[in-house]
N, C-alpha and C. Protein backbone atom coordinates (compact mmCIF):
# COMPACT_ATOMS: atom_id res chain seq x y z
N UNK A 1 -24.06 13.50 -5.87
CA UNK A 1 -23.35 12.27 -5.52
C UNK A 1 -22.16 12.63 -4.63
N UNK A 2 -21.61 11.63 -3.41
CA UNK A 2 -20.58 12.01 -2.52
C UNK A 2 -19.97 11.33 -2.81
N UNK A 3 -18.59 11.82 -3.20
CA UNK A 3 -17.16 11.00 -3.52
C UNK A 3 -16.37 10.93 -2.09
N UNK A 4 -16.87 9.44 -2.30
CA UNK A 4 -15.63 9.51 -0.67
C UNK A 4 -14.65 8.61 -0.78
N UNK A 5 -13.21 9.11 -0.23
CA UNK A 5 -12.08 9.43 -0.73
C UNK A 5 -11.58 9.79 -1.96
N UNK A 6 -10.49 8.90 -2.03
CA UNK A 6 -9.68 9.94 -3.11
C UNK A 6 -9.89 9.30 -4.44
N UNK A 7 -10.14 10.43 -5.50
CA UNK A 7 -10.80 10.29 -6.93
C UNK A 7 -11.97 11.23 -7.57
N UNK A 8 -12.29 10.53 -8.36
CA UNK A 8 -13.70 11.61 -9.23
C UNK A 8 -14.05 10.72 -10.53
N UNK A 9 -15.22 11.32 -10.98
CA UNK A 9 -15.72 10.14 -11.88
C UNK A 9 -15.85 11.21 -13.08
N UNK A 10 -16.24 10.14 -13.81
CA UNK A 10 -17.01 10.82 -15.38
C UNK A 10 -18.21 9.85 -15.71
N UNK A 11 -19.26 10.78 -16.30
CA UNK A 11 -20.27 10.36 -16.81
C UNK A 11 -20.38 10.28 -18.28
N UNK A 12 -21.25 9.71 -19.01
CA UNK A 12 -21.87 9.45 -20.53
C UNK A 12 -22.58 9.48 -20.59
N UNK A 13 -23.97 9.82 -21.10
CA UNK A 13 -25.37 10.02 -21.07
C UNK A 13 -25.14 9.41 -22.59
N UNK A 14 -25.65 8.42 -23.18
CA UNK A 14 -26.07 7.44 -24.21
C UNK A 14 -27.79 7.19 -23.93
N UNK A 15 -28.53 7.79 -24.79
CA UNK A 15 -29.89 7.37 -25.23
C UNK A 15 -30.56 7.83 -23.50
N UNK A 16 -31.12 6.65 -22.96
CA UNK A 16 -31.75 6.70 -21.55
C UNK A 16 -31.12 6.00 -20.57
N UNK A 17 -29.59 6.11 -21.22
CA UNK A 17 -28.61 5.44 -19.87
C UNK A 17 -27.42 6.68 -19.49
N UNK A 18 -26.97 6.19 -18.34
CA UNK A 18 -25.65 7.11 -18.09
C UNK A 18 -24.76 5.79 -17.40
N UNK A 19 -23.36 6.25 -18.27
CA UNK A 19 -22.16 5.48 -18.35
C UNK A 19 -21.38 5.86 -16.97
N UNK A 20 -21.18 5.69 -15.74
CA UNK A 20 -20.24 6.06 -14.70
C UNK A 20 -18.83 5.66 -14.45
N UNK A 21 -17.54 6.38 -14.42
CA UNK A 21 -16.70 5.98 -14.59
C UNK A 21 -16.03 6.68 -13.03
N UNK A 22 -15.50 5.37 -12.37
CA UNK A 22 -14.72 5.86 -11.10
C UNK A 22 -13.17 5.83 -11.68
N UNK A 23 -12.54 6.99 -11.55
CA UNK A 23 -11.26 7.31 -11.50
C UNK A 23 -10.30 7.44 -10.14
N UNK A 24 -10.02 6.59 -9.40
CA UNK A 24 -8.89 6.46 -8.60
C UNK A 24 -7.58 7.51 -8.68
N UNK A 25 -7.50 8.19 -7.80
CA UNK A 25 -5.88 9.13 -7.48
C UNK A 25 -5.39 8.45 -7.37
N UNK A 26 -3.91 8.85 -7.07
CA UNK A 26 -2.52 7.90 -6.89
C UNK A 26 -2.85 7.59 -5.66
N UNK A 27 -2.59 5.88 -5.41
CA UNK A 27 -2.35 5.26 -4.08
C UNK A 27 -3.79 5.18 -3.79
N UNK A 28 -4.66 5.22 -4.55
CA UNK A 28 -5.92 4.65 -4.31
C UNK A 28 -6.93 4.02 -5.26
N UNK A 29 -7.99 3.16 -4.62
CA UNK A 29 -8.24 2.34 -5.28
C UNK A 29 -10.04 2.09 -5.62
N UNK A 30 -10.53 2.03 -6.10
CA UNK A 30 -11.82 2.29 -6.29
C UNK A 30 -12.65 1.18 -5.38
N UNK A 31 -13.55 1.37 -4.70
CA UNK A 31 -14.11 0.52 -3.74
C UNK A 31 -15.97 -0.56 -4.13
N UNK A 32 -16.54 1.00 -4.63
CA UNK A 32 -18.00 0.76 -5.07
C UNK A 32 -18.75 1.94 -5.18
N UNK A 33 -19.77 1.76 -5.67
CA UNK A 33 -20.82 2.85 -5.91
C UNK A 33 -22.22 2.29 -5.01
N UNK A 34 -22.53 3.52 -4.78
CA UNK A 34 -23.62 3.24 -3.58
C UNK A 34 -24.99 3.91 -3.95
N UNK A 35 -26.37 3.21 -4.51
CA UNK A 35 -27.45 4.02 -4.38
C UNK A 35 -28.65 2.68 -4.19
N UNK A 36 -29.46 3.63 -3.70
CA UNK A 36 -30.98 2.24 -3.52
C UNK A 36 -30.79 1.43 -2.29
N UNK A 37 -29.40 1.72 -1.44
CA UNK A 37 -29.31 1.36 -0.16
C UNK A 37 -28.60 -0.08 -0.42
N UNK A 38 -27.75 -0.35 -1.62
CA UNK A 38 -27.13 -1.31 -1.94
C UNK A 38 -25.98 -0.81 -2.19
N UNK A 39 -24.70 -1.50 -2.82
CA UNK A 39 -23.36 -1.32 -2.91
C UNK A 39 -23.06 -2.13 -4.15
N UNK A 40 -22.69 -1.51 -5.50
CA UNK A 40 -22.30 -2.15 -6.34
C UNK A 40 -20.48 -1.97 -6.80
N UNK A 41 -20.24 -3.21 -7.27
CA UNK A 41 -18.39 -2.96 -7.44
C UNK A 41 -18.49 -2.92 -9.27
N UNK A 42 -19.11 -2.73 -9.80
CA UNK A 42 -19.14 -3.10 -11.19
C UNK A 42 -17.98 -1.36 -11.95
N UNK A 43 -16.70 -1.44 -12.18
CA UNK A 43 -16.73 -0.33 -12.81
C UNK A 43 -16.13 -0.01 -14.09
N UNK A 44 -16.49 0.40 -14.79
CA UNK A 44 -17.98 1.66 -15.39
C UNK A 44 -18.91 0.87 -15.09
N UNK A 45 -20.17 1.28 -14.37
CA UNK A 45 -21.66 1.35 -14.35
C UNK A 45 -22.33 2.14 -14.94
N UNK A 46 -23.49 1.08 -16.18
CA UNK A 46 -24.28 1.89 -16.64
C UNK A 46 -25.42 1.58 -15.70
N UNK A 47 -26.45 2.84 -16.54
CA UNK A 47 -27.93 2.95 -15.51
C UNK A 47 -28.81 3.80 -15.85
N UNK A 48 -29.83 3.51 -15.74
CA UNK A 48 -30.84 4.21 -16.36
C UNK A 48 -30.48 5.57 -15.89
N UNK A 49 -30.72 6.60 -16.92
CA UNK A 49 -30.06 8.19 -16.17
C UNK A 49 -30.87 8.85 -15.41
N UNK A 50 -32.19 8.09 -14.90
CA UNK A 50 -33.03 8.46 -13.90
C UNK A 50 -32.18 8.12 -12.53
N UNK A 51 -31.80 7.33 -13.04
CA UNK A 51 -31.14 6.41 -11.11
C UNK A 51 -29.97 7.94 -10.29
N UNK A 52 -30.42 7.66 -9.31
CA UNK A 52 -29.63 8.61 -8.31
C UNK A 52 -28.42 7.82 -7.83
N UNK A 53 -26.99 7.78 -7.88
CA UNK A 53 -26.10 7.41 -7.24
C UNK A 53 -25.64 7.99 -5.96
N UNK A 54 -26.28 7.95 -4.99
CA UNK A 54 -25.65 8.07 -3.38
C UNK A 54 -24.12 8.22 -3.44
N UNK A 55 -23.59 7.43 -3.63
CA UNK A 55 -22.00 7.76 -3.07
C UNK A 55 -21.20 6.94 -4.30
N UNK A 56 -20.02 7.45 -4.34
CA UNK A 56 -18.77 6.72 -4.96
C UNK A 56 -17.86 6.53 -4.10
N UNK A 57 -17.28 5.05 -3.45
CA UNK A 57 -16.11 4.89 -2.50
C UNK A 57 -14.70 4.50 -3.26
N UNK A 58 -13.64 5.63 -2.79
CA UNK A 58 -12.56 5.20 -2.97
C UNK A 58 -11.83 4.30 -1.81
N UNK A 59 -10.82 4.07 -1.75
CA UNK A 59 -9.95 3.46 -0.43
C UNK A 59 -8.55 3.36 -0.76
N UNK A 60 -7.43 3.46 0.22
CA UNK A 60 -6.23 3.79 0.62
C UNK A 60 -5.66 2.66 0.72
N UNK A 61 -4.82 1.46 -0.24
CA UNK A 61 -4.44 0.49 0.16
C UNK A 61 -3.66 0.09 1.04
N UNK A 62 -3.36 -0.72 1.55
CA UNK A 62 -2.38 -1.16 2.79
C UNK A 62 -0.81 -1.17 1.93
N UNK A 63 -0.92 -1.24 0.72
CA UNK A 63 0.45 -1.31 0.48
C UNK A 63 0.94 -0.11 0.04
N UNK A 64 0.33 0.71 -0.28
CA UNK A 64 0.32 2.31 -0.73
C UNK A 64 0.09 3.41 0.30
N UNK A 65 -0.16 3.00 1.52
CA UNK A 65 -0.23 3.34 3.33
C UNK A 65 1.02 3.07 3.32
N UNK A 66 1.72 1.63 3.68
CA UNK A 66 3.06 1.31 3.42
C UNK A 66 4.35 1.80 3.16
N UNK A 67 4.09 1.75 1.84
CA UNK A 67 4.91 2.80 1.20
C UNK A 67 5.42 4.52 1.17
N UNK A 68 4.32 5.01 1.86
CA UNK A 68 3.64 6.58 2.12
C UNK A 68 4.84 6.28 3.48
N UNK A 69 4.40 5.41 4.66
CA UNK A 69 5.09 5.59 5.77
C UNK A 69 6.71 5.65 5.70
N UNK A 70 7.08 4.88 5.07
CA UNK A 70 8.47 4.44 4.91
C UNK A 70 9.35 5.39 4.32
N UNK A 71 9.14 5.71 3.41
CA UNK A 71 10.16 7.07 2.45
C UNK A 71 11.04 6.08 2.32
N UNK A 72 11.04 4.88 1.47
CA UNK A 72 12.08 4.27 0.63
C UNK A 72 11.32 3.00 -0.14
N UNK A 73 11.92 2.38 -1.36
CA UNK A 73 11.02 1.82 -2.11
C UNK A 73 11.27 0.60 -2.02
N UNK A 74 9.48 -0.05 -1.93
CA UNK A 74 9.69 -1.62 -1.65
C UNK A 74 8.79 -1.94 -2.63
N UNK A 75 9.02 -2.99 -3.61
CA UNK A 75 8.00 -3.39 -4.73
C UNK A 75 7.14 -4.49 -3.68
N UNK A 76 5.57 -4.33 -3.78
CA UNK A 76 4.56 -5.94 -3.94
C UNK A 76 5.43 -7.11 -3.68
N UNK A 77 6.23 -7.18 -4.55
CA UNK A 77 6.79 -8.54 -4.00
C UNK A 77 7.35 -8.74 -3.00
N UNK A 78 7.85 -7.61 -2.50
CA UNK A 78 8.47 -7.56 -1.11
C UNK A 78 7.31 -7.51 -0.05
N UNK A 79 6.76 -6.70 -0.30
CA UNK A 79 5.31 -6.36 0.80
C UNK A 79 4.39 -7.69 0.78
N UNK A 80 4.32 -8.60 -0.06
CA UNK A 80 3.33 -9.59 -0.37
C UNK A 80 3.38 -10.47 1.02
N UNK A 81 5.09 -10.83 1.19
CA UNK A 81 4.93 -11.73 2.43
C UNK A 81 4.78 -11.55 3.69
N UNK A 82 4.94 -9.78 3.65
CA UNK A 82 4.87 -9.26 4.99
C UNK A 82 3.44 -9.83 5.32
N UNK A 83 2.89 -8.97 4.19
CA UNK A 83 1.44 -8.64 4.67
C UNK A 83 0.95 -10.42 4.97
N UNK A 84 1.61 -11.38 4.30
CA UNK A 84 0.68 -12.85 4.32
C UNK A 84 0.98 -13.07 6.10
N UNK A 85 2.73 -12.75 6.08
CA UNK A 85 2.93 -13.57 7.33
C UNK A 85 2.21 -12.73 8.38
N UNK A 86 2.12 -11.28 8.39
CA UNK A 86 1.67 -10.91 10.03
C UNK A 86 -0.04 -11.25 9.83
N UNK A 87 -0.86 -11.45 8.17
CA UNK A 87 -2.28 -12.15 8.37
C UNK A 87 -2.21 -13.54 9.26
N UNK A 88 -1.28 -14.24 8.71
CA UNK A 88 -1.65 -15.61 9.30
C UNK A 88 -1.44 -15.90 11.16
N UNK A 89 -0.44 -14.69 11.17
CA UNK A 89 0.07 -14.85 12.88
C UNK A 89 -1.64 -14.10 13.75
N UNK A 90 -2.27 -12.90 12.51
CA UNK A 90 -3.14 -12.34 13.37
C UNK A 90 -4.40 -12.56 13.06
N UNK A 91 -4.79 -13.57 12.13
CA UNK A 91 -6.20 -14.64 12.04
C UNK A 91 -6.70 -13.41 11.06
N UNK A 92 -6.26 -12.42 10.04
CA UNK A 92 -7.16 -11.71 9.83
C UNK A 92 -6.61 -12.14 8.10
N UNK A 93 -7.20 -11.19 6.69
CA UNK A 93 -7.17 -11.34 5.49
C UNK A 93 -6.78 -10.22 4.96
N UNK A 94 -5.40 -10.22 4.29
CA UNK A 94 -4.40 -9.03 3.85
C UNK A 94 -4.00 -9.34 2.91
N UNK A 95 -4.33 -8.65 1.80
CA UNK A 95 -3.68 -8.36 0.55
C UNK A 95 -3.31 -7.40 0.18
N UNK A 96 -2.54 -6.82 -0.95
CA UNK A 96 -2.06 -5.89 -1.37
C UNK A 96 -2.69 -4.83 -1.33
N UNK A 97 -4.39 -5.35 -1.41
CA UNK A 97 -5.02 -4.00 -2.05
C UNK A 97 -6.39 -3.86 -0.71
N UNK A 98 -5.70 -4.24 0.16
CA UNK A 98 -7.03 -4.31 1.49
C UNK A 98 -7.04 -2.41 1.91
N UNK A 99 -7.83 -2.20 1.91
CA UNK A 99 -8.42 -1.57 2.55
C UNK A 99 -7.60 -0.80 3.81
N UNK A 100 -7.06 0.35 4.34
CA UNK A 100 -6.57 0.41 5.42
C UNK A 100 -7.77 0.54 6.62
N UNK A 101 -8.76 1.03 6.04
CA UNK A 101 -10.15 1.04 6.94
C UNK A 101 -10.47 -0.37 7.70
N UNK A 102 -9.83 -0.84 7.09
CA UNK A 102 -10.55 -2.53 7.06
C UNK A 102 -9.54 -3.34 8.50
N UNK A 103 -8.44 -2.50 8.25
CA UNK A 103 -7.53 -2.94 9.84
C UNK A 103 -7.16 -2.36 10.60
N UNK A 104 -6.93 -3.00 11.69
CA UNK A 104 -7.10 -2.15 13.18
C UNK A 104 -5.23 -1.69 13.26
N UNK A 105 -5.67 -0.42 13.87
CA UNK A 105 -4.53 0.08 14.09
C UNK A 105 -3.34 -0.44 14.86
N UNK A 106 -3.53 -1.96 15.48
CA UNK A 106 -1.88 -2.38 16.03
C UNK A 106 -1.55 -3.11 15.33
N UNK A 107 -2.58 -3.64 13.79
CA UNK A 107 -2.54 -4.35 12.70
C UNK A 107 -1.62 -3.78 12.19
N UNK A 108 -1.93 -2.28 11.48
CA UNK A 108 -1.30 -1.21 10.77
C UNK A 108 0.23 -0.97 10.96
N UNK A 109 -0.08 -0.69 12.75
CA UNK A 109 1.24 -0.31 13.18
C UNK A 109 2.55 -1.72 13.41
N UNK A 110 2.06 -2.46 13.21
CA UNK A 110 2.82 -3.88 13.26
C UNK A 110 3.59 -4.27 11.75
N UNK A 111 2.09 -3.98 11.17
CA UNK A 111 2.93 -4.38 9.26
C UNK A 111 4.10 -3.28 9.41
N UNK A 112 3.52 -1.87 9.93
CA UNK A 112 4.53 -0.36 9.28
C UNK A 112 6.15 -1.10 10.55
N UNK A 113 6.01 -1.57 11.76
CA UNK A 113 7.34 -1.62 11.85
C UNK A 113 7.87 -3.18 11.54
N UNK A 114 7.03 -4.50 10.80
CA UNK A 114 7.23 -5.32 9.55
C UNK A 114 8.46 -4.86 8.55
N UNK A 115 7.74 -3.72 7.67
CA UNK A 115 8.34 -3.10 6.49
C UNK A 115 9.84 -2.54 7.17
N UNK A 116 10.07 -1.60 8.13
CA UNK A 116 10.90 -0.98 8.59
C UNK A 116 11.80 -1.88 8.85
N UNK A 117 11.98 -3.22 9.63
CA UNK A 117 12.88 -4.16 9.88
C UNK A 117 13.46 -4.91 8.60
N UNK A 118 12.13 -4.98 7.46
CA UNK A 118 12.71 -5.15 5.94
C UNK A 118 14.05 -4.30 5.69
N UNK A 119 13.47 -3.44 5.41
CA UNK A 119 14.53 -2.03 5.45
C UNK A 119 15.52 -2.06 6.18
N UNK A 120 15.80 -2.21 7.37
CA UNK A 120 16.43 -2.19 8.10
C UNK A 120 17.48 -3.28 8.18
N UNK A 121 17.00 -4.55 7.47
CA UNK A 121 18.08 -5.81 6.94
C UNK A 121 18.36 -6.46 5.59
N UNK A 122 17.53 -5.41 4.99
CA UNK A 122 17.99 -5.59 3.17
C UNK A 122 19.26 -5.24 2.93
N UNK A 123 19.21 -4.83 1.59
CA UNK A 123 20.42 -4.53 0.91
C UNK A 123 20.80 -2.65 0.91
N UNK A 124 21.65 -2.48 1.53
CA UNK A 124 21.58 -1.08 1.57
C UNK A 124 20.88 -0.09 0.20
N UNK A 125 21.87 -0.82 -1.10
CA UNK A 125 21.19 -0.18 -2.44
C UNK A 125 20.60 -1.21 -2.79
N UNK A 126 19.70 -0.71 -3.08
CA UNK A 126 18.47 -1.12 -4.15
C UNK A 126 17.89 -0.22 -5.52
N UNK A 127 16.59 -0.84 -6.51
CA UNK A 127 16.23 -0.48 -7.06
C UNK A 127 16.90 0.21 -8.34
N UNK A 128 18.15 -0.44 -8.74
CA UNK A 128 18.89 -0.15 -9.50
C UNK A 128 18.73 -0.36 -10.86
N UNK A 129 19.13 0.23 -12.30
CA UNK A 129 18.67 -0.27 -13.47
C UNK A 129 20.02 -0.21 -13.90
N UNK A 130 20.94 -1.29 -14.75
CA UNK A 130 21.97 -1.38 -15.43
C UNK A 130 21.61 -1.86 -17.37
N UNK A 131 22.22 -0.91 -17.79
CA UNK A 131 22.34 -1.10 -19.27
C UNK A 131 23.94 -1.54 -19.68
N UNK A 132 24.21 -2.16 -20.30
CA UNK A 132 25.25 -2.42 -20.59
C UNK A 132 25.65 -2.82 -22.20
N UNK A 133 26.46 -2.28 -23.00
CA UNK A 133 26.65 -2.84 -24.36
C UNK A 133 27.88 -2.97 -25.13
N UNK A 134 28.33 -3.57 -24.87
CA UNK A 134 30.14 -3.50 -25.21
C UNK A 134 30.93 -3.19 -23.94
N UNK A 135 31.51 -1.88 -24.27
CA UNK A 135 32.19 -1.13 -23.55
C UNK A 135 31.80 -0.60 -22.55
N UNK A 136 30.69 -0.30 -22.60
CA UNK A 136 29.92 1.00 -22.01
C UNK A 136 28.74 0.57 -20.89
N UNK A 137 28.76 0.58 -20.10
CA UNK A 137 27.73 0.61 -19.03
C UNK A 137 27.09 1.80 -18.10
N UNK A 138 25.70 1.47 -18.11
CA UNK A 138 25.11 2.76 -17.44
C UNK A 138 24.29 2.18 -15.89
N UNK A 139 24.24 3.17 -14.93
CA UNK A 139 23.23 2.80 -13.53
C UNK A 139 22.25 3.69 -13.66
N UNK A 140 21.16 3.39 -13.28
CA UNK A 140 20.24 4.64 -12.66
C UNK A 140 19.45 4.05 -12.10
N UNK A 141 18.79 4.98 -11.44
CA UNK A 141 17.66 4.64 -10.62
C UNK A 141 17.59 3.93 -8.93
N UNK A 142 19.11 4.00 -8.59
CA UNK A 142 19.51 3.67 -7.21
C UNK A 142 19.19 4.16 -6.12
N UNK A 143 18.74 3.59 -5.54
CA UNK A 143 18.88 4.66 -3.90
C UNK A 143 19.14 3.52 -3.03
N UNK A 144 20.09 5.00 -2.04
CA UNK A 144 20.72 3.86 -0.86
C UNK A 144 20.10 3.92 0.27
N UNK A 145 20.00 3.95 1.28
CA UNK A 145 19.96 3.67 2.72
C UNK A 145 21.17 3.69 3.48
N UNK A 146 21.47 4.52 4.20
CA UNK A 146 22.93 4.57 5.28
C UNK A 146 22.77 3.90 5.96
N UNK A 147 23.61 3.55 6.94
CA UNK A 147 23.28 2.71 8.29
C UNK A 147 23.02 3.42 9.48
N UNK A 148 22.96 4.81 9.46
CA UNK A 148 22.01 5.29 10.25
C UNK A 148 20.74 5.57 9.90
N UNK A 149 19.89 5.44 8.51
CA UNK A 149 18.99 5.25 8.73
C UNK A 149 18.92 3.74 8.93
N UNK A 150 19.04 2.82 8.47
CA UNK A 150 19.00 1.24 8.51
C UNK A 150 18.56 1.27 10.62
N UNK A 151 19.97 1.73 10.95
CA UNK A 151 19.73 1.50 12.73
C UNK A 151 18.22 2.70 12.98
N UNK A 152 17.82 3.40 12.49
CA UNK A 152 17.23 4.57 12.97
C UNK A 152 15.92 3.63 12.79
N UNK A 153 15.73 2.90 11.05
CA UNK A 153 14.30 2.36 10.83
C UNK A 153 14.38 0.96 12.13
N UNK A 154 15.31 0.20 12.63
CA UNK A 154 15.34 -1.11 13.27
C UNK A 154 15.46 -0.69 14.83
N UNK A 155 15.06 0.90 15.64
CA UNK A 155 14.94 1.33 16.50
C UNK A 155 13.25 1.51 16.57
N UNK A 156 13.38 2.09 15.42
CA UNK A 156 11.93 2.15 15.58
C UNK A 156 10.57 1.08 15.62
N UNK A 157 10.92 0.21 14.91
CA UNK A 157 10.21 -0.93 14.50
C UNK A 157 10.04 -1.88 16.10
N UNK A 158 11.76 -2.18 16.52
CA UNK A 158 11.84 -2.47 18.01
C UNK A 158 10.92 -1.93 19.06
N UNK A 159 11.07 -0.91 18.73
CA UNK A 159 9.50 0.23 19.80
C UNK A 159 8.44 -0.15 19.34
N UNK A 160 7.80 -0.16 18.43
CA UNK A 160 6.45 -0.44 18.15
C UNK A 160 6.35 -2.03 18.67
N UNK A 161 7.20 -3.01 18.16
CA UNK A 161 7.37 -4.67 18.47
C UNK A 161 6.87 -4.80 19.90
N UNK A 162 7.78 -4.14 20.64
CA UNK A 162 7.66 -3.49 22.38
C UNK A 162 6.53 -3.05 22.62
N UNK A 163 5.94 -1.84 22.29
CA UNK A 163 4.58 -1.55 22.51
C UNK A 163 3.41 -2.55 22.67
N UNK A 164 3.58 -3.12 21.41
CA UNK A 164 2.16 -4.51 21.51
C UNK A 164 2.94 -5.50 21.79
N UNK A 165 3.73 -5.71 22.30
CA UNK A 165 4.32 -7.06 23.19
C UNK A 165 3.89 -8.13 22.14
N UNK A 166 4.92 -7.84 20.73
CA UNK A 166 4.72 -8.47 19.92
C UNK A 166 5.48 -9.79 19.51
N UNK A 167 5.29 -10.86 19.55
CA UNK A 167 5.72 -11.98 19.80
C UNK A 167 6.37 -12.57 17.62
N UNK A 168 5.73 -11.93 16.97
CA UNK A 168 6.20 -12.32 15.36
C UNK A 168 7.15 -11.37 14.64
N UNK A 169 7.36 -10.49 15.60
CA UNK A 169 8.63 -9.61 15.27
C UNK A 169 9.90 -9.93 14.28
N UNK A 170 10.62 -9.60 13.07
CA UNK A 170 11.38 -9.57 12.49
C UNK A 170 12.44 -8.92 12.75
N UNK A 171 12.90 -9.33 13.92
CA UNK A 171 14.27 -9.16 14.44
C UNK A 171 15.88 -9.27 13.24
N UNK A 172 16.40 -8.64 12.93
CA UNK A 172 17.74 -8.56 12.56
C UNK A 172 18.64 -9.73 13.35
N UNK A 173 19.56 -10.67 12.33
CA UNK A 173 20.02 -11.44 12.94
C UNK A 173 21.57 -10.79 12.69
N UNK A 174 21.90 -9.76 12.12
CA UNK A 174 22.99 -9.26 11.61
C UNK A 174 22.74 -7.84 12.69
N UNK A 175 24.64 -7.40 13.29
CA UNK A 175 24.57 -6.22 13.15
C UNK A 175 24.73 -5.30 11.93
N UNK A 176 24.40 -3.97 12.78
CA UNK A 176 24.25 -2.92 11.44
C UNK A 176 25.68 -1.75 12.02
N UNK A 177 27.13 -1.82 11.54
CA UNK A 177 28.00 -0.61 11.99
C UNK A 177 27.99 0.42 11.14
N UNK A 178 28.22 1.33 11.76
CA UNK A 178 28.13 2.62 10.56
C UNK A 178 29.66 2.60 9.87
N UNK A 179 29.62 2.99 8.97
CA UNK A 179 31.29 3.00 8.31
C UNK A 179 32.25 3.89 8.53
């Protein structure tokens, strides 16, 4: 059987069946199993333990592509509207968990400088956790963003915008000074 992309399975052999289990790596997502020249999404698949399975497909989500590009953290909820608004401007179907195979690369490169202009006009810190109980209060889990990266990610994003003479661009309505 060919595992294509990222993952690996496990089997069960029960009586005259075998149990198939697709296991997904980090940042990926299980796609289908392939034999008999068909494509099934069922997972665990059982099957007679005669049956030959052709292939197991993993896939690379668009929001876990995303995230990989950026080196700073944006939850789903943030990514949700990117991905809706540049679908609806570009007639195509984007969700969280699409496929990066599935879109064309000025698609790709449009969401990645999308996210970057996010970045680039959020909140410098984010992702913070506060405990607090009486007296005593705790932070963790912060990270900041300088404003040279902030200007560095909203340079870049501008170039790509430029490249495809991109008309839905998320322009900054704020400057960004360094301190």
């Amino acid at each position: 059987m060919d595992i294509i992309g990222g993952g690996n399975i496990t089997s069960v052999v029960s009586g005259s069946n075998t149990t198939y289990t697709a296991i997904p790596r980090e940042g990926f997502s299980f796609k289908y199993w392939s034999y008999g020249g068909e494509t099934y999404k069922d997972n665990p698949l059982t099957l007679p333990t005669s049956t030959v399975i052709d292939s197991v497909t993993f896939y690379y989500s668009i929001s876990s592509y995303l995230r990989g590009l950026v080196g700073f953290e944006i939850k789903d909820e943030n990514i949700f509207p990117i991905l809706q608004r540049r679908a609806q401007y570009s007639n195509v179907t984007i969700e969280l968990d699409t496929d990066i195979n599935d879109l064309t690369g000025p698609i790709k490169d449009l969401l990645y400088a999308d996210v970057l202009m996010w970045g680039a006009t959020g909140y410098s810190t984010y992702g913070s956790t506060t405990d607090s109980d009486g007296g005593w209060s705790h932070t963790e889990g912060t990270s900041t963003l300088n404003a040279a990266d902030k200007k560095r990610f909203e340079s870049t994003a501008k170039n790509i915008y430029d490249a495809y003479k991109d008309k839905l661009n998320i322009r900054p309505s704020v400057r960004i000074y360094p301190l």
